[in-house]
C-alpha atoms as a PDB file:
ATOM      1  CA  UNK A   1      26.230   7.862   7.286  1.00  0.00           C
ATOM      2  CA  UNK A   2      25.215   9.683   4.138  1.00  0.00           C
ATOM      3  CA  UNK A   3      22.750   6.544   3.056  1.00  0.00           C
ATOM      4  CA  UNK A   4      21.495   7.043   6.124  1.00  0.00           C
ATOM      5  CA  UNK A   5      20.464  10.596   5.515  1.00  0.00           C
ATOM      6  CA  UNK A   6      19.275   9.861   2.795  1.00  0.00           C
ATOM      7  CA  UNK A   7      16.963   7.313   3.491  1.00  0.00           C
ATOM      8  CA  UNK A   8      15.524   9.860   5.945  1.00  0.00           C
ATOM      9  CA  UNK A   9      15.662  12.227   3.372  1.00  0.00           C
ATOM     10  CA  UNK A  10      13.120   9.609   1.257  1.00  0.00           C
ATOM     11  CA  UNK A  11      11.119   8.801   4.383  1.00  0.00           C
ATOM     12  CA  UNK A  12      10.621  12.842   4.354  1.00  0.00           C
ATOM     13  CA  UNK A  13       9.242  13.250   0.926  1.00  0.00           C
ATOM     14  CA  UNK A  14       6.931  10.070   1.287  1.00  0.00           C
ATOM     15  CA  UNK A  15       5.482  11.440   4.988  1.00  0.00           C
ATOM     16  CA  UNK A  16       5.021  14.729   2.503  1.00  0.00           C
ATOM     17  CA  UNK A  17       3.537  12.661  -0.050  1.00  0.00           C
ATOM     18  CA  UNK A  18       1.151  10.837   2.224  1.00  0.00           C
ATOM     19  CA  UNK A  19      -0.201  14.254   3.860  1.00  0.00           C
ATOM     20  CA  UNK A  20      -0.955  15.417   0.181  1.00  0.00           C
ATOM     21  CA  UNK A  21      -3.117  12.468  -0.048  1.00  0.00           C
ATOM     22  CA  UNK A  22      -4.659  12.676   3.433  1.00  0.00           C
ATOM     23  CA  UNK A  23      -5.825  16.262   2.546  1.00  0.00           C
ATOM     24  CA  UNK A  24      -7.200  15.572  -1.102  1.00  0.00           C
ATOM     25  CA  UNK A  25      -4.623  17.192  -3.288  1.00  0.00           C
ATOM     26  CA  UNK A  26      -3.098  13.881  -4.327  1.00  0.00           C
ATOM     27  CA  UNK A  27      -4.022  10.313  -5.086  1.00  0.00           C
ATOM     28  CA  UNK A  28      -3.024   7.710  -3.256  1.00  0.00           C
ATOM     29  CA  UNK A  29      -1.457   6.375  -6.966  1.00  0.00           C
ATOM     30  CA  UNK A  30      -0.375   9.326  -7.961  1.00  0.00           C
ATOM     31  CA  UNK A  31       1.808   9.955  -4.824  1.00  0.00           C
ATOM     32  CA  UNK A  32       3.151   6.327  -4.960  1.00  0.00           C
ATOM     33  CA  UNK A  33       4.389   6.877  -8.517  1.00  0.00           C
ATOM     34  CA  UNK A  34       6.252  10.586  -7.127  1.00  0.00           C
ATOM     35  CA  UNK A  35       7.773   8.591  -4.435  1.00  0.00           C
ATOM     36  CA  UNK A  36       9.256   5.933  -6.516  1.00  0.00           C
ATOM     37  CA  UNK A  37      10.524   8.373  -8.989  1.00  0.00           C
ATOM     38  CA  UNK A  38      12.367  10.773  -6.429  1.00  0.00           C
ATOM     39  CA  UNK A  39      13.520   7.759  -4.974  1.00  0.00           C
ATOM     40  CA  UNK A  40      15.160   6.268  -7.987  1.00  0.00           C
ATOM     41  CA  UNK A  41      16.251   9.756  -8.577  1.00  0.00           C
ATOM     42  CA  UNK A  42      18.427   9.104  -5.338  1.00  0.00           C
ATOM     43  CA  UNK A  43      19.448   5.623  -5.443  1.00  0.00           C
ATOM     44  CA  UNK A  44      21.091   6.361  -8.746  1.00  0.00           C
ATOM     45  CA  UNK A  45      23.029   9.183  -7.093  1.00  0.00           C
ATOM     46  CA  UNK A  46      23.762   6.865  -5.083  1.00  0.00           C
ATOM     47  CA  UNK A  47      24.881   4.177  -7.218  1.00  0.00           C
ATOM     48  CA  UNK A  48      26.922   6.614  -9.119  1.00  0.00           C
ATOM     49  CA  UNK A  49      28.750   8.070  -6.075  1.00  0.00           C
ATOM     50  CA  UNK A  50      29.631   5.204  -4.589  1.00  0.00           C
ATOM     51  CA  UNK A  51      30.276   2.752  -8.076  1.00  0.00           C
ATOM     52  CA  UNK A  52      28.239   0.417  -6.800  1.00  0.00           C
ATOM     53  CA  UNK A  53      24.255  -0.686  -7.117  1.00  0.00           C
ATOM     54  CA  UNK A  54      24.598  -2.362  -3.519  1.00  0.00           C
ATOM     55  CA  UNK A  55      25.142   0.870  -1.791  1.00  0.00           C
ATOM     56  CA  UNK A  56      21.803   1.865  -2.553  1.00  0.00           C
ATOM     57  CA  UNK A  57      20.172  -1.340  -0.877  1.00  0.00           C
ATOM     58  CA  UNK A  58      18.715   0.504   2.365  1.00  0.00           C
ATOM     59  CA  UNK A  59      17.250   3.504   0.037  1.00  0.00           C
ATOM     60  CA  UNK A  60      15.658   0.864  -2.064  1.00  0.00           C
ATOM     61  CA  UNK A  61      14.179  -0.812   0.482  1.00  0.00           C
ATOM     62  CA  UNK A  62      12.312   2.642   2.040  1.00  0.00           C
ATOM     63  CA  UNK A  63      10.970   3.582  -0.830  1.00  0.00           C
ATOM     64  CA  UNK A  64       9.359   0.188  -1.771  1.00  0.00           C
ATOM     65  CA  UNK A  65       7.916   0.251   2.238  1.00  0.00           C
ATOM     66  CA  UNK A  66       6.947   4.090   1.848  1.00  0.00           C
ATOM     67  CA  UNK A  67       5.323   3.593  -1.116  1.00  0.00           C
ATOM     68  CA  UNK A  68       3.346   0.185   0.128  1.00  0.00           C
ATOM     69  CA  UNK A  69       2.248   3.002   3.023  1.00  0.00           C
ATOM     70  CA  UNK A  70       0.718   5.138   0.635  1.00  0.00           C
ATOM     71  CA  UNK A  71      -0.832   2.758  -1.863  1.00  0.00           C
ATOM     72  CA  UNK A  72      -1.197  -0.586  -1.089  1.00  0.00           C
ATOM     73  CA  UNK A  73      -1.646  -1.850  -4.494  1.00  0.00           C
ATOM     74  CA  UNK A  74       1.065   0.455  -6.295  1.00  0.00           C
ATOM     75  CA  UNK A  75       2.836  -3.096  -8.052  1.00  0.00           C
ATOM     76  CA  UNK A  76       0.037  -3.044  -9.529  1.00  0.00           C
ATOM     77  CA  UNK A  77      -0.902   0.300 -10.446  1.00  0.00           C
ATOM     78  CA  UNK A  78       2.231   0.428 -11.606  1.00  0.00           C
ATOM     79  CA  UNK A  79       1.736  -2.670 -14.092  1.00  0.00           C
ATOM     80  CA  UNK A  80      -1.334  -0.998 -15.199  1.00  0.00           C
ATOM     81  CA  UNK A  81       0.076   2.166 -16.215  1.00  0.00           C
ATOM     82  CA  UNK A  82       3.036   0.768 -18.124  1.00  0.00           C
ATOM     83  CA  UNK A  83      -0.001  -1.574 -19.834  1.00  0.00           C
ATOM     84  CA  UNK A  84      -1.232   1.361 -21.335  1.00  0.00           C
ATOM     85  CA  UNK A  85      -0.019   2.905 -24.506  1.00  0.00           C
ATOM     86  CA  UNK A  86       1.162   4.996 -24.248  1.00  0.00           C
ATOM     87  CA  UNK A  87       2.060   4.738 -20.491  1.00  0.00           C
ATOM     88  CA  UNK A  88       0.634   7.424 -18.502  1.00  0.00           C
ATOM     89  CA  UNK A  89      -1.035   8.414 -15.034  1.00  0.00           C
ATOM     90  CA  UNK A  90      -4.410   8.954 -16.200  1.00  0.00           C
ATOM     91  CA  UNK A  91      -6.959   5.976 -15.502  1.00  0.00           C
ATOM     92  CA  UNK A  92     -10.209   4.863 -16.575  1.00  0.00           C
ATOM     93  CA  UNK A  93     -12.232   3.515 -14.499  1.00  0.00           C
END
């Protein structure tokens, strides 16, 4: 029940994410990277609470689909940025 919350609770912040981006305040990249990094915030709760990385499966799983929503190509964005030295959300180009 509770992973279930909260992988609603990630599906949330992503749909708030992806409105950010449909009105101009964020980048498609830049909201990617904010999803995956609240949502590793909560699978390692997760983990944690439960003493097990397997728990967290199902919250893994929406935030790799939420994020694919938002950007497409966030593997690779992400690639790029920790290319870069040091690693950072700025791009050129």
């Amino acid at each position: 029940m509770a992973v279930e919350l909260l992988v609603a609770q990630v599906k949330d912040y992503a749909s708030d994410r992806a409105k950010d981006v449909a009105r101009g305040a964020e980048t498609p990249r830049l909201a990617a990277l904010l999803v995956q990094k609240y949502g590793r915030g909560v699978v390692d709760a997760v983990a944690t609470i439960f003493e097990t990385p397997r728990a967290a499966d199902p919250i893994f799983k929406a935030v790799d689909e939420e994020t694919a929503k938002i950007d497409p190509l966030w593997r690779e964005h992400n690639r790029e940025r920790w290319a870069g030295r040091p690693a950072d959300v700025i791009t050129h180009g």
